[in-house]
C-alpha atoms as a PDB file:
ATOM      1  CA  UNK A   1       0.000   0.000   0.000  1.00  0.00           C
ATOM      2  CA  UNK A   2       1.696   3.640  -0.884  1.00  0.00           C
ATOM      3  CA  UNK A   3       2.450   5.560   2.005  1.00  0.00           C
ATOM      4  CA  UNK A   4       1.969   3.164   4.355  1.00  0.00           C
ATOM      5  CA  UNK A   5       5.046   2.731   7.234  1.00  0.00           C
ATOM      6  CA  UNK A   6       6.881  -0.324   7.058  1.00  0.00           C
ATOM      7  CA  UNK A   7       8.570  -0.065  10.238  1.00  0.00           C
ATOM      8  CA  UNK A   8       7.619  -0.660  13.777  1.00  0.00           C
ATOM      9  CA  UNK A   9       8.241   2.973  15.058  1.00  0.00           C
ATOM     10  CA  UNK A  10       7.824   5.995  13.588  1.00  0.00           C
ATOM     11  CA  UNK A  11       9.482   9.466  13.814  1.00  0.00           C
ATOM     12  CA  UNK A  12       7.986  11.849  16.312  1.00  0.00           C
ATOM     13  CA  UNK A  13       7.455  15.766  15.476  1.00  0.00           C
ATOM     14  CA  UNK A  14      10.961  16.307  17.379  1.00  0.00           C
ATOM     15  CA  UNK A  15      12.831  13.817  14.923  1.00  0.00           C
ATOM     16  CA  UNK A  16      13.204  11.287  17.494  1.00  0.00           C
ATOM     17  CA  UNK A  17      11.687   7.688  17.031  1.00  0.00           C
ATOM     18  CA  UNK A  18       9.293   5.878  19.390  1.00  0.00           C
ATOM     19  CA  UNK A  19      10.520   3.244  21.544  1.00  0.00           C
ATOM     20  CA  UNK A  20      10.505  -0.384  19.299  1.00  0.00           C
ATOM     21  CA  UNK A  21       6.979  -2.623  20.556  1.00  0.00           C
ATOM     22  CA  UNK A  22       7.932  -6.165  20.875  1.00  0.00           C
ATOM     23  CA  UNK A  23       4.172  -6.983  20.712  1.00  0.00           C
ATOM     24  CA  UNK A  24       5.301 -10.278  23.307  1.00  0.00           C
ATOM     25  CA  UNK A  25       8.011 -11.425  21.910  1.00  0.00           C
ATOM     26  CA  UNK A  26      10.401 -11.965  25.466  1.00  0.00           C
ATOM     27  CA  UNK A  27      11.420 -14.159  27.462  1.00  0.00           C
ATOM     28  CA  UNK A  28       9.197 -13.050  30.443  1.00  0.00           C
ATOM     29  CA  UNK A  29       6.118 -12.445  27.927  1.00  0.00           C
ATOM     30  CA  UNK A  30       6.180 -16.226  26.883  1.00  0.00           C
ATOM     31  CA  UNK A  31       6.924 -17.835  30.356  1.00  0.00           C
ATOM     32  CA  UNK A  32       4.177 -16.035  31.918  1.00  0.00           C
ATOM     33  CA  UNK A  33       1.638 -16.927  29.254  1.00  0.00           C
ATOM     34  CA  UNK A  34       2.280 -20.221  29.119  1.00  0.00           C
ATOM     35  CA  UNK A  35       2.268 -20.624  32.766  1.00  0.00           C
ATOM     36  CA  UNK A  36      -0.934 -19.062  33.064  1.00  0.00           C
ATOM     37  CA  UNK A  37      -1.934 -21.069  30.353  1.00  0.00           C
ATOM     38  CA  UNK A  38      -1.404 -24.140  31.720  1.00  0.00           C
ATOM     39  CA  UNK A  39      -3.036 -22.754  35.219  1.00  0.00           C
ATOM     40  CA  UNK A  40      -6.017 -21.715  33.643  1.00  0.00           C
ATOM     41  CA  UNK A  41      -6.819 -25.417  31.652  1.00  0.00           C
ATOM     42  CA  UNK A  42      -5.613 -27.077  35.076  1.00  0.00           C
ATOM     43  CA  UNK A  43      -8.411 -25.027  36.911  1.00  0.00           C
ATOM     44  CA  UNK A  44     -10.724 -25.432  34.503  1.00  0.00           C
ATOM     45  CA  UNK A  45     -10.241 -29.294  34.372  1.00  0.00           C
ATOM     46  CA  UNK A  46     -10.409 -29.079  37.907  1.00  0.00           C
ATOM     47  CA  UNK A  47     -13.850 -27.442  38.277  1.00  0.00           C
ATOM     48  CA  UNK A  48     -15.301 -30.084  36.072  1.00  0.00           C
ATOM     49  CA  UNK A  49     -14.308 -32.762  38.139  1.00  0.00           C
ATOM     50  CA  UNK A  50     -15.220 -30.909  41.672  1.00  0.00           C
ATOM     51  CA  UNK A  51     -10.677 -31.656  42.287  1.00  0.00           C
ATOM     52  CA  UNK A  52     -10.508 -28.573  44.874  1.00  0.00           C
ATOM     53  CA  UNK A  53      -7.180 -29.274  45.717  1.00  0.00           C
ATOM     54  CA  UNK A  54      -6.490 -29.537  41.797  1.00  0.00           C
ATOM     55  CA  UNK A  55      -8.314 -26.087  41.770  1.00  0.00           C
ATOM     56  CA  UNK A  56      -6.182 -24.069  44.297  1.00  0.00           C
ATOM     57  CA  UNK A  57      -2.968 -25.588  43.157  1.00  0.00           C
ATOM     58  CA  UNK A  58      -3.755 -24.280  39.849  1.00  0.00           C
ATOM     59  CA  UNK A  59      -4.666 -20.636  41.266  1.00  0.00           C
ATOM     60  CA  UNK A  60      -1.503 -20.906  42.985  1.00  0.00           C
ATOM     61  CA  UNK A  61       0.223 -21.544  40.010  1.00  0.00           C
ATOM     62  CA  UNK A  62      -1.503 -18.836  38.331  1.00  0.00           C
ATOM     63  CA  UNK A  63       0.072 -16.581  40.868  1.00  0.00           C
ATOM     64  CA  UNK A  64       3.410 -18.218  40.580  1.00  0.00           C
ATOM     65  CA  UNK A  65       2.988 -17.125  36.697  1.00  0.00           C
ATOM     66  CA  UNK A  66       2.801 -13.500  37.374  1.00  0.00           C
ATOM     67  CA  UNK A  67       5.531 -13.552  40.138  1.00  0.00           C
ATOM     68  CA  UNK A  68       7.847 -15.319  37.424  1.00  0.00           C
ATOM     69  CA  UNK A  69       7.226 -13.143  34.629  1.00  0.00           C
ATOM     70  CA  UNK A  70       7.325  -9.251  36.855  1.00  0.00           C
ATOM     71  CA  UNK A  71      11.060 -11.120  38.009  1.00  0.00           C
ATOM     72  CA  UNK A  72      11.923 -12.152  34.256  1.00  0.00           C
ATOM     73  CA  UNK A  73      11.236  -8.531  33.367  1.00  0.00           C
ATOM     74  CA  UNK A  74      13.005  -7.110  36.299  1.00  0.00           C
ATOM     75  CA  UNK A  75      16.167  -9.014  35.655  1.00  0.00           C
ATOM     76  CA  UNK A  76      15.879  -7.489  31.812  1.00  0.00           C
ATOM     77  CA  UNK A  77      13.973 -10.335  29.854  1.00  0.00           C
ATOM     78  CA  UNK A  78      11.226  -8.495  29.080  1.00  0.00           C
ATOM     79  CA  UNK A  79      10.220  -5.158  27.010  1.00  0.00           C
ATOM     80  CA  UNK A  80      11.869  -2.151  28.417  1.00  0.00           C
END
């Protein structure tokens, strides 16, 4: 399409560019998805089959899944 910007970040009035969006694409991004992921189909599993202990493990691993990715991005493998 003419005119339209190929890049990612564009220049700003002052000349300078706009920090680059990694749109998810870290380290801590992909951890703490998956984590969650895996929390969320665990709980879900686990409210079918009335497993309470199931269910709270899996909330606890959902917490677990945003301690471990706020750390990731703390220790620099996430977006700035």
């Amino acid at each position: 399409m003419a005119g339209t910007p190929t890049r990612s970040h564009h220049p700003t009035a002052e000349g300078s560019h706009d920090k680059h969006i990694h749109h998810g694409r870290t380290t801590a991004a992909w951890v703490g998805s998956l984590t969650a992921t895996v929390a969320i189909l665990l709980g879900g599993i686990a409210l079918v089959m009335q497993n309470w202990p199931l269910f709270w493990a899996a909330a606890a691993l959902l917490v677990i899944a945003v301690i471990a990715t706020r750390v990731l991005q703390v220790m620099g493998h996430g977006a700035d």
